[in-house]
PDB file of N, CA and C in Angstrom:
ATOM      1  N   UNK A   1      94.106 107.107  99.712  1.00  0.00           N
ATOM      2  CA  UNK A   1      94.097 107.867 100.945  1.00  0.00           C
ATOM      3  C   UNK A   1      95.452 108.535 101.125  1.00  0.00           C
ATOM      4  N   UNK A   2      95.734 110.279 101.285  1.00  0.00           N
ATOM      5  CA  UNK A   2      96.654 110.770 101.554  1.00  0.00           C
ATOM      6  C   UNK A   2      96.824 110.955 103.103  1.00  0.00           C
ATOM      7  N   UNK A   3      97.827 111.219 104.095  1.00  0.00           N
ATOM      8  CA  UNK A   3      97.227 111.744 104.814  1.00  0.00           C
ATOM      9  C   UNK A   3      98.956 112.684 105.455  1.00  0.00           C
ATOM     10  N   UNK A   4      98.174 113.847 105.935  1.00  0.00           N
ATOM     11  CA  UNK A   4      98.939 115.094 105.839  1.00  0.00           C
ATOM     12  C   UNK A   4     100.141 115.084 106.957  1.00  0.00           C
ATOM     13  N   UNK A   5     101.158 115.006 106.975  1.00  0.00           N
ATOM     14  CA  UNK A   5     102.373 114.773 107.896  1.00  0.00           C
ATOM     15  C   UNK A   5     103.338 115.954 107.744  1.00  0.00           C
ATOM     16  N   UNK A   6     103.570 117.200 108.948  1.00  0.00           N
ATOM     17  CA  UNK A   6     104.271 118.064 108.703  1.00  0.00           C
ATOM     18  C   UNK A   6     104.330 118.912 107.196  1.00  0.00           C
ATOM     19  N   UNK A   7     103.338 119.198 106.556  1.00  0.00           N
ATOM     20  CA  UNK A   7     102.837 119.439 105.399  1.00  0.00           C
ATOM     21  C   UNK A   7     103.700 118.497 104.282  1.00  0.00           C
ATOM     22  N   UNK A   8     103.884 117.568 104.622  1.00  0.00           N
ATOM     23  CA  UNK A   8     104.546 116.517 103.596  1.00  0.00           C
ATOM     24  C   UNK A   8     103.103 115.680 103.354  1.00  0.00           C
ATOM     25  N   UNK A   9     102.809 115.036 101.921  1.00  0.00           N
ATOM     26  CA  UNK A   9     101.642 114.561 102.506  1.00  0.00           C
ATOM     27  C   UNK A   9     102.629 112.540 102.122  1.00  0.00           C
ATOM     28  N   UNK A  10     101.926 112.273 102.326  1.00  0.00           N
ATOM     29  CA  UNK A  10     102.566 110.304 102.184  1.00  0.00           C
ATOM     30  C   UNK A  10     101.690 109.619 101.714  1.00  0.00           C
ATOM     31  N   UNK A  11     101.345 108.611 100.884  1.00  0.00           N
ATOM     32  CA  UNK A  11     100.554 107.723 100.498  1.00  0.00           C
ATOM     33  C   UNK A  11     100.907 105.908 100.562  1.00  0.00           C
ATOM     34  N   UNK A  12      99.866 105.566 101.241  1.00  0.00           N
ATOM     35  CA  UNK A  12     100.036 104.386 101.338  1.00  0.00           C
ATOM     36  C   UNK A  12      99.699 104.240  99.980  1.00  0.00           C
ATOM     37  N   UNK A  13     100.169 102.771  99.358  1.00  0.00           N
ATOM     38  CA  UNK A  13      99.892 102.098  97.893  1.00  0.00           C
ATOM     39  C   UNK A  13      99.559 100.945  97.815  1.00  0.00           C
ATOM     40  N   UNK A  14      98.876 100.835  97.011  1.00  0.00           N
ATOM     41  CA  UNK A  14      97.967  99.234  97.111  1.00  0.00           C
ATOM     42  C   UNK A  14      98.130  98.832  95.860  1.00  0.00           C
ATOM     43  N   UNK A  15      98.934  99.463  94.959  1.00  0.00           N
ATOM     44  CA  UNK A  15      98.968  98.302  93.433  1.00  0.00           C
ATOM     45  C   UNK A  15      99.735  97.019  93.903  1.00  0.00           C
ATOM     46  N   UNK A  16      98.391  96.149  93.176  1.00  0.00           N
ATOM     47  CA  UNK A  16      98.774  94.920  93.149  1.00  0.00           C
ATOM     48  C   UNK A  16     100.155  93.894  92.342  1.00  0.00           C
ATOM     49  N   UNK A  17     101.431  93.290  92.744  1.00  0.00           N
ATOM     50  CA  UNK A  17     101.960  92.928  91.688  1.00  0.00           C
ATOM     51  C   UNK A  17     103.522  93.080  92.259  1.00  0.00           C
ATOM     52  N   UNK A  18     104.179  92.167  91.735  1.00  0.00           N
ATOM     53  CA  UNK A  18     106.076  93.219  91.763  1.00  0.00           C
ATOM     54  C   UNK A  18     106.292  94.295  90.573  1.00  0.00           C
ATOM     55  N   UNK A  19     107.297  95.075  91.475  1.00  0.00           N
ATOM     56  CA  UNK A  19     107.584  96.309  90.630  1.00  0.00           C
ATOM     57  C   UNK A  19     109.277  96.144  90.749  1.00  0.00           C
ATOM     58  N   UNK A  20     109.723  96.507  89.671  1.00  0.00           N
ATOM     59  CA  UNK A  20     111.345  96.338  89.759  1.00  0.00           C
ATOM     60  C   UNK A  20     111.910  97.737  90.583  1.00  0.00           C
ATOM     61  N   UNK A  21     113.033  97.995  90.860  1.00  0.00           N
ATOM     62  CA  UNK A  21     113.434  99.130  91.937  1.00  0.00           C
ATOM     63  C   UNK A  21     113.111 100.182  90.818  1.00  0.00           C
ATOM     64  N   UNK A  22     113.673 100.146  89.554  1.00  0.00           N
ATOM     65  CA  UNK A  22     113.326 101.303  88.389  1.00  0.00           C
ATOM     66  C   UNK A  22     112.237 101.708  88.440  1.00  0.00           C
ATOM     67  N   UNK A  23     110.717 101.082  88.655  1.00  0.00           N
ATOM     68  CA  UNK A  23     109.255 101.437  88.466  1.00  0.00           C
ATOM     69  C   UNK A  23     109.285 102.321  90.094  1.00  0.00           C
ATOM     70  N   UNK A  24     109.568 101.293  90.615  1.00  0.00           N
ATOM     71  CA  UNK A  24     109.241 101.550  92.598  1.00  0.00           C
ATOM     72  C   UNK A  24     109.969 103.688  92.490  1.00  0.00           C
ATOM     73  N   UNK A  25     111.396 103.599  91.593  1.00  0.00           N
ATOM     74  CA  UNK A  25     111.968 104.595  91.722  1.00  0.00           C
ATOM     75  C   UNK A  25     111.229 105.828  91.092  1.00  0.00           C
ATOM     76  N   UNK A  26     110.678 105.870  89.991  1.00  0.00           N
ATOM     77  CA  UNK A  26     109.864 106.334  89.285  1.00  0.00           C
ATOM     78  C   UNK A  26     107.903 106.545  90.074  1.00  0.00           C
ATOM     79  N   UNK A  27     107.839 105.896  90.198  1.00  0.00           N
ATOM     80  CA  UNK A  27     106.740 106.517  91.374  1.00  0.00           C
ATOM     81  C   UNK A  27     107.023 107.212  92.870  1.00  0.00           C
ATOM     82  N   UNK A  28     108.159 107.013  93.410  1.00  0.00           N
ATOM     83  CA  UNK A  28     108.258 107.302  94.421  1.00  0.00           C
ATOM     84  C   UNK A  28     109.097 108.646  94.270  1.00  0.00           C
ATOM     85  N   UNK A  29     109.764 108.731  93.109  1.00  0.00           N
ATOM     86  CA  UNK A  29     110.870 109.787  93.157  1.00  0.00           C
ATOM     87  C   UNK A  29     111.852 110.237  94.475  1.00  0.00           C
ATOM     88  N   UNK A  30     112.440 111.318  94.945  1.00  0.00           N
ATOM     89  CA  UNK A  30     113.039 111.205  95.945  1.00  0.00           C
ATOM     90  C   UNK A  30     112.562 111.313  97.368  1.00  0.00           C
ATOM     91  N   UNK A  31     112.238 110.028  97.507  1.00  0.00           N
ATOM     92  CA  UNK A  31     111.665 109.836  98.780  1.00  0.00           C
ATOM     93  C   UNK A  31     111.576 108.256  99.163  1.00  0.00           C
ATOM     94  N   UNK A  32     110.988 107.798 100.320  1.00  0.00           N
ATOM     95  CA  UNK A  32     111.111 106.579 100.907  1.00  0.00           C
ATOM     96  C   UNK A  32     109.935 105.766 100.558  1.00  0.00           C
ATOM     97  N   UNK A  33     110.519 104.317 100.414  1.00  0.00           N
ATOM     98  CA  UNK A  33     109.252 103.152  99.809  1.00  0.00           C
ATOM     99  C   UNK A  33     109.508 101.927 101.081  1.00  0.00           C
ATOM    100  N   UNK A  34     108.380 101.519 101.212  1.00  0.00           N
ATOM    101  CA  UNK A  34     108.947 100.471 102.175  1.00  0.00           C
ATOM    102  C   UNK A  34     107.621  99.578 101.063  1.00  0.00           C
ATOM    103  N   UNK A  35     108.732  98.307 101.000  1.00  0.00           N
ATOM    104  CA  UNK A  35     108.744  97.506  99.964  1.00  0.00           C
ATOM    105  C   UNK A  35     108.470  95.846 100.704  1.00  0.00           C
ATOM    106  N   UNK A  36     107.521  95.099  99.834  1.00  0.00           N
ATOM    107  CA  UNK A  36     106.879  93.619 100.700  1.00  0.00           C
ATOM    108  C   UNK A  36     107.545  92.137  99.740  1.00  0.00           C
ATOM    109  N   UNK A  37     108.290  91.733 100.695  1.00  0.00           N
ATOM    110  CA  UNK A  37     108.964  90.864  99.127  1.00  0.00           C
ATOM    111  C   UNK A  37     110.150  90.776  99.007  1.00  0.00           C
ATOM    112  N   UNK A  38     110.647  91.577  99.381  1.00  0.00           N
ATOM    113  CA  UNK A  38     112.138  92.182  98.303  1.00  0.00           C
ATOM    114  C   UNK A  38     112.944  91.409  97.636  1.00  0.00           C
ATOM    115  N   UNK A  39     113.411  91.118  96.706  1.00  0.00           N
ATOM    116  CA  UNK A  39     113.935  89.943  96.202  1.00  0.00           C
ATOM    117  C   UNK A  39     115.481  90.695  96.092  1.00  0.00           C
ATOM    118  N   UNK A  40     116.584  89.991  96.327  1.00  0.00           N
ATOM    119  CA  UNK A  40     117.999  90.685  95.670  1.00  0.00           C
ATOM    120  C   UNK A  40     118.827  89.884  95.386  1.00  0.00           C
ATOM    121  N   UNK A  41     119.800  90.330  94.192  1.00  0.00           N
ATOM    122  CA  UNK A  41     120.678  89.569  93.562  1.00  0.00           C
ATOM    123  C   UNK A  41     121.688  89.820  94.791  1.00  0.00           C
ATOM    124  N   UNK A  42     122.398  89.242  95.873  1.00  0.00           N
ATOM    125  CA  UNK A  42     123.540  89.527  96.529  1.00  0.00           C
ATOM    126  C   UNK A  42     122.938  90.627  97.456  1.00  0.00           C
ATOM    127  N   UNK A  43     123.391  91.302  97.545  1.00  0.00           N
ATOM    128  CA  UNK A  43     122.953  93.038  98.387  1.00  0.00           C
ATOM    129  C   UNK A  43     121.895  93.716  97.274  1.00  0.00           C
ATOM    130  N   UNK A  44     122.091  93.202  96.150  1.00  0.00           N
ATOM    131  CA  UNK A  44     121.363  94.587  95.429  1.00  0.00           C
ATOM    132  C   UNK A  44     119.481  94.391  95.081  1.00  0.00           C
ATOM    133  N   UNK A  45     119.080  95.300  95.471  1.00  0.00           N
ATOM    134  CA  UNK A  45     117.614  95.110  95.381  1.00  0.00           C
ATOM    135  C   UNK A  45     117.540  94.984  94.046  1.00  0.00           C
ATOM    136  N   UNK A  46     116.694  94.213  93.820  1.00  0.00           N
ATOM    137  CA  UNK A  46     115.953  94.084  92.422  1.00  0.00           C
ATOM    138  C   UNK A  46     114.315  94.335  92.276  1.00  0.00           C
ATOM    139  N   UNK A  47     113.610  93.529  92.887  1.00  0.00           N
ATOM    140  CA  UNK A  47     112.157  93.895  92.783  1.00  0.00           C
ATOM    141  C   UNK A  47     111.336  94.018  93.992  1.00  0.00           C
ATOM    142  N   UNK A  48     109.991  93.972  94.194  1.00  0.00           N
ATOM    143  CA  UNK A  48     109.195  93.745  95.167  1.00  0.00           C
ATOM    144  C   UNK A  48     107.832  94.713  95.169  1.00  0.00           C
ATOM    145  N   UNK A  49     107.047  94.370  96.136  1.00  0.00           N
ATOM    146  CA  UNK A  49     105.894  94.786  95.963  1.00  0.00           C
ATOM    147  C   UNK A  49     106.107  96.461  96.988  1.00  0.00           C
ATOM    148  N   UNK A  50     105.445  97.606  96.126  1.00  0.00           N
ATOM    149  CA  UNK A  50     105.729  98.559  97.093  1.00  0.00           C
ATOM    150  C   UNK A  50     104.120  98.705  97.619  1.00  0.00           C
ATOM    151  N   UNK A  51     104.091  98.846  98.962  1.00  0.00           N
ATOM    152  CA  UNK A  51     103.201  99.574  99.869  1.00  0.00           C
ATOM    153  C   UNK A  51     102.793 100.332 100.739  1.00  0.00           C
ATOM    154  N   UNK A  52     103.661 101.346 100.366  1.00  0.00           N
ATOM    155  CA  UNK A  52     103.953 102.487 101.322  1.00  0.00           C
ATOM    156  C   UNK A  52     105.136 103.442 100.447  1.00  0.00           C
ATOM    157  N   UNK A  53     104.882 104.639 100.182  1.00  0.00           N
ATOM    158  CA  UNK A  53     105.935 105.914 100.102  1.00  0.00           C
ATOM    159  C   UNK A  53     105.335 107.298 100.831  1.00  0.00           C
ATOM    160  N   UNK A  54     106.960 108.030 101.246  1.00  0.00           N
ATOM    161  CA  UNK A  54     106.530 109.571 101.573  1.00  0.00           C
ATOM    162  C   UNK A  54     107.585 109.581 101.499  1.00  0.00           C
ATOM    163  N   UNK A  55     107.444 111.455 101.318  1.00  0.00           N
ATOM    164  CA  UNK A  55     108.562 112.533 100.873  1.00  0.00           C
ATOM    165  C   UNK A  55     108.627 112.153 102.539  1.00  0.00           C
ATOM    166  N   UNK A  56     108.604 112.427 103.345  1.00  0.00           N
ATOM    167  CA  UNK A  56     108.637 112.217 104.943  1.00  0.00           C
ATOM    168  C   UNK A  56     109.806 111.213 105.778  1.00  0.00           C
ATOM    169  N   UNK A  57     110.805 111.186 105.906  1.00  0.00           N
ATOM    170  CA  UNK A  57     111.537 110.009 106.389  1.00  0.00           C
ATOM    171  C   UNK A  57     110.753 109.853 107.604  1.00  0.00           C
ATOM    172  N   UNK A  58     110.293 110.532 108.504  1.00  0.00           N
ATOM    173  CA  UNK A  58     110.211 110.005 110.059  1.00  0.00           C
ATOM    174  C   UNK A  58     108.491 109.206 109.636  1.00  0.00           C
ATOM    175  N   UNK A  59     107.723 109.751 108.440  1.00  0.00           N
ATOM    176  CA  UNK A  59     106.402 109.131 108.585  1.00  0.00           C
ATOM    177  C   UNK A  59     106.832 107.939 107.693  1.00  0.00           C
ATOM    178  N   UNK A  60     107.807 107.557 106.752  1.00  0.00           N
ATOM    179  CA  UNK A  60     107.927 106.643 106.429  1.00  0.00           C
ATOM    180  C   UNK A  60     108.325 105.189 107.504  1.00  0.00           C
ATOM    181  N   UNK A  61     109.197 105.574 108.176  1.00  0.00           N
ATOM    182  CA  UNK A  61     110.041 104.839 109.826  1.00  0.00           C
ATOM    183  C   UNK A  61     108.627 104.392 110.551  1.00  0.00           C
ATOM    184  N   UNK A  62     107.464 105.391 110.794  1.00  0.00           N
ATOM    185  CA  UNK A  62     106.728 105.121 111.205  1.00  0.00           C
ATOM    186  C   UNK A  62     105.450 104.128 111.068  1.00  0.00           C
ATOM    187  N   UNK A  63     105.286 104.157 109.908  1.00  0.00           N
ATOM    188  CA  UNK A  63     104.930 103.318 109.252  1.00  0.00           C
ATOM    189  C   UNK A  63     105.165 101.845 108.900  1.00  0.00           C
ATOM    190  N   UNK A  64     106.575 101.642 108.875  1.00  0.00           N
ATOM    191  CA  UNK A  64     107.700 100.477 109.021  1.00  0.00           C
ATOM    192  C   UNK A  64     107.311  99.757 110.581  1.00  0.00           C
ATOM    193  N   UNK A  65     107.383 100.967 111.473  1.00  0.00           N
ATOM    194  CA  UNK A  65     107.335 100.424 112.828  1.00  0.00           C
ATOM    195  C   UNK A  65     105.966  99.553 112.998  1.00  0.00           C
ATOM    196  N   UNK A  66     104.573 100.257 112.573  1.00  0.00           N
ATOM    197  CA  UNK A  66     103.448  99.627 112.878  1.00  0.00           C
ATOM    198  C   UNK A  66     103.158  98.516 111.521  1.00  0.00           C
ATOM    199  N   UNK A  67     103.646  98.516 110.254  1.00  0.00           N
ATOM    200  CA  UNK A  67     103.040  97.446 109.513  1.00  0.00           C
ATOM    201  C   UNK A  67     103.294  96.140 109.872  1.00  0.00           C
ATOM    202  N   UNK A  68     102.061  95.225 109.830  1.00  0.00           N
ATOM    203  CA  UNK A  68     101.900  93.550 109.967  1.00  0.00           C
ATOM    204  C   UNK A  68     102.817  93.142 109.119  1.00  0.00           C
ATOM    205  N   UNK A  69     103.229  93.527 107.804  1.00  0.00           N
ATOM    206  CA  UNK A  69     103.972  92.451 107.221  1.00  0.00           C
ATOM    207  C   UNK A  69     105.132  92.292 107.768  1.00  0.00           C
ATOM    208  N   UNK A  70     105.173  90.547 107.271  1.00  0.00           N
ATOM    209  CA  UNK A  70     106.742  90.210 107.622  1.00  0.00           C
ATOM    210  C   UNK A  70     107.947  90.639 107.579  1.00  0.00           C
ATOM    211  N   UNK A  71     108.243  90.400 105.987  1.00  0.00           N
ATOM    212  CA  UNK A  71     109.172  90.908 105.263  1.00  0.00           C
ATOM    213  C   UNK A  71     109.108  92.095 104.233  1.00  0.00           C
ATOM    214  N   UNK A  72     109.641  93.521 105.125  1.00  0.00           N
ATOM    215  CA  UNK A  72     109.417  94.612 103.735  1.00  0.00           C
ATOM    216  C   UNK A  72     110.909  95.124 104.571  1.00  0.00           C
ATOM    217  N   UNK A  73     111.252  95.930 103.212  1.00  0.00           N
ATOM    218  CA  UNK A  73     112.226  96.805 103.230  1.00  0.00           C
ATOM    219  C   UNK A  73     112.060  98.315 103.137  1.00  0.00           C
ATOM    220  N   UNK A  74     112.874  98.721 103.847  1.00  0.00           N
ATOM    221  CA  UNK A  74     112.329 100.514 103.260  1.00  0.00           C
ATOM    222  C   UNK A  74     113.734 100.924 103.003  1.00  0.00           C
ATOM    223  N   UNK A  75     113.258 101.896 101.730  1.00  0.00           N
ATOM    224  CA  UNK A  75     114.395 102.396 101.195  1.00  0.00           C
ATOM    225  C   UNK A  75     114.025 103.406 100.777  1.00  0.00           C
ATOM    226  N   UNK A  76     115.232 104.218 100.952  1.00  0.00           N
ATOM    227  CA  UNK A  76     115.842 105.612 100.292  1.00  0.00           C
ATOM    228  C   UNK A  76     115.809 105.668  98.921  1.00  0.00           C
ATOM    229  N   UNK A  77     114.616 106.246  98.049  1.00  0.00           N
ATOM    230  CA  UNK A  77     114.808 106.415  96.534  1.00  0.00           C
ATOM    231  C   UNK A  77     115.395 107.324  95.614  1.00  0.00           C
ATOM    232  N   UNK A  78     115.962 108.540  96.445  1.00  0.00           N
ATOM    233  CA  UNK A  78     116.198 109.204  95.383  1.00  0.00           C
ATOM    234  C   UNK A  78     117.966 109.679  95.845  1.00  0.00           C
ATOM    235  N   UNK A  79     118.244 110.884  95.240  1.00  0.00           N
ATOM    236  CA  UNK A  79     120.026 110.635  95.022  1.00  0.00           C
ATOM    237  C   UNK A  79     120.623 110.689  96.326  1.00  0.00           C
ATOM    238  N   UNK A  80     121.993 110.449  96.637  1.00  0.00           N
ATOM    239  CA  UNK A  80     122.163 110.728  98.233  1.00  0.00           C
ATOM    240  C   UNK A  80     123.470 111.925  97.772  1.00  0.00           C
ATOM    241  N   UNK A  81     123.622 112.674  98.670  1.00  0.00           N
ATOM    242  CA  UNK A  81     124.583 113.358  99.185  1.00  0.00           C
ATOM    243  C   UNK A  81     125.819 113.457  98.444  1.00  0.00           C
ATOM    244  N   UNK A  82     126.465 113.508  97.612  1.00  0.00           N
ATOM    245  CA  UNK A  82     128.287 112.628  97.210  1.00  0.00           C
ATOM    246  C   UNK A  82     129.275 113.620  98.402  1.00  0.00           C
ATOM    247  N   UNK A  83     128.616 114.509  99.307  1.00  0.00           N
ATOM    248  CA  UNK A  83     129.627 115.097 100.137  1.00  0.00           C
ATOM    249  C   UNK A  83     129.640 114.410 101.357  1.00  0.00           C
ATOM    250  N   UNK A  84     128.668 112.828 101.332  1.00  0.00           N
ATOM    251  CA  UNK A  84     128.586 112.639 102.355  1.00  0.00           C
ATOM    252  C   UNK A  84     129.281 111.371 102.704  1.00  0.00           C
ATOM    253  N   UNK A  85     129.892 110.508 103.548  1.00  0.00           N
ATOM    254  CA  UNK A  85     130.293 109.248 102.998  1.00  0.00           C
ATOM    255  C   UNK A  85     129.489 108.162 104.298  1.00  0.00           C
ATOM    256  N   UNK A  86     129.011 107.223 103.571  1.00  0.00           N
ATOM    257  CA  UNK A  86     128.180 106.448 104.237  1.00  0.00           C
ATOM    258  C   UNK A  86     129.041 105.190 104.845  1.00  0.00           C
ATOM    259  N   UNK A  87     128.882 104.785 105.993  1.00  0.00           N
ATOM    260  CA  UNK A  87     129.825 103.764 106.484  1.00  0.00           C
ATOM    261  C   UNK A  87     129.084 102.359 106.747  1.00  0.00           C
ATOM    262  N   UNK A  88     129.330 101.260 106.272  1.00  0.00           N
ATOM    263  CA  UNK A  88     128.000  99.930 106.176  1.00  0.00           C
ATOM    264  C   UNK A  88     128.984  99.273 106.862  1.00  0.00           C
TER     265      UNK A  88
END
């Protein structure tokens, strides 16, 4: 099921299984995954189940907001900015 958001379209995902961030990155390309699971060495993601991507940040957020699961992460997959500097 696609469904059409500001002509971005988004797909929820239902493969079954963990996917390492490399696979998750590779299907999702540059755009947002919100991820069920997440496992990480320290800060750094390593795997998890993805169920949800869009080229869309605000339909991805949105999505985050209404899903039942417990524990998912959403993340930014593809390159960021280098003119930009991020403050954590």
């Amino acid at each position: 099921m696609e469904v059409e958001v500001k002509n971005q379209k988004t797909t929820p995902h239902n493969q079954n299984g963990t996917l390492s961030f490399e696979q998750i990155k590779d299907i999702v390309g540059n755009g947002w995954a919100l991820i069920k699971d997440p496992v990480f060495n320290g800060c750094i993601f390593l795997k998890g189940e993805l169920i949800y991507h869009s080229q869309n940040e605000d339909a991805a957020y949105e999505e985050f907001r209404v899903t039942k699961e417990k524990d998912v992460l959403i993340k930014y997959c593809g390159e960021r900015d280098p003119k930009i500097v991020y403050l954590l």
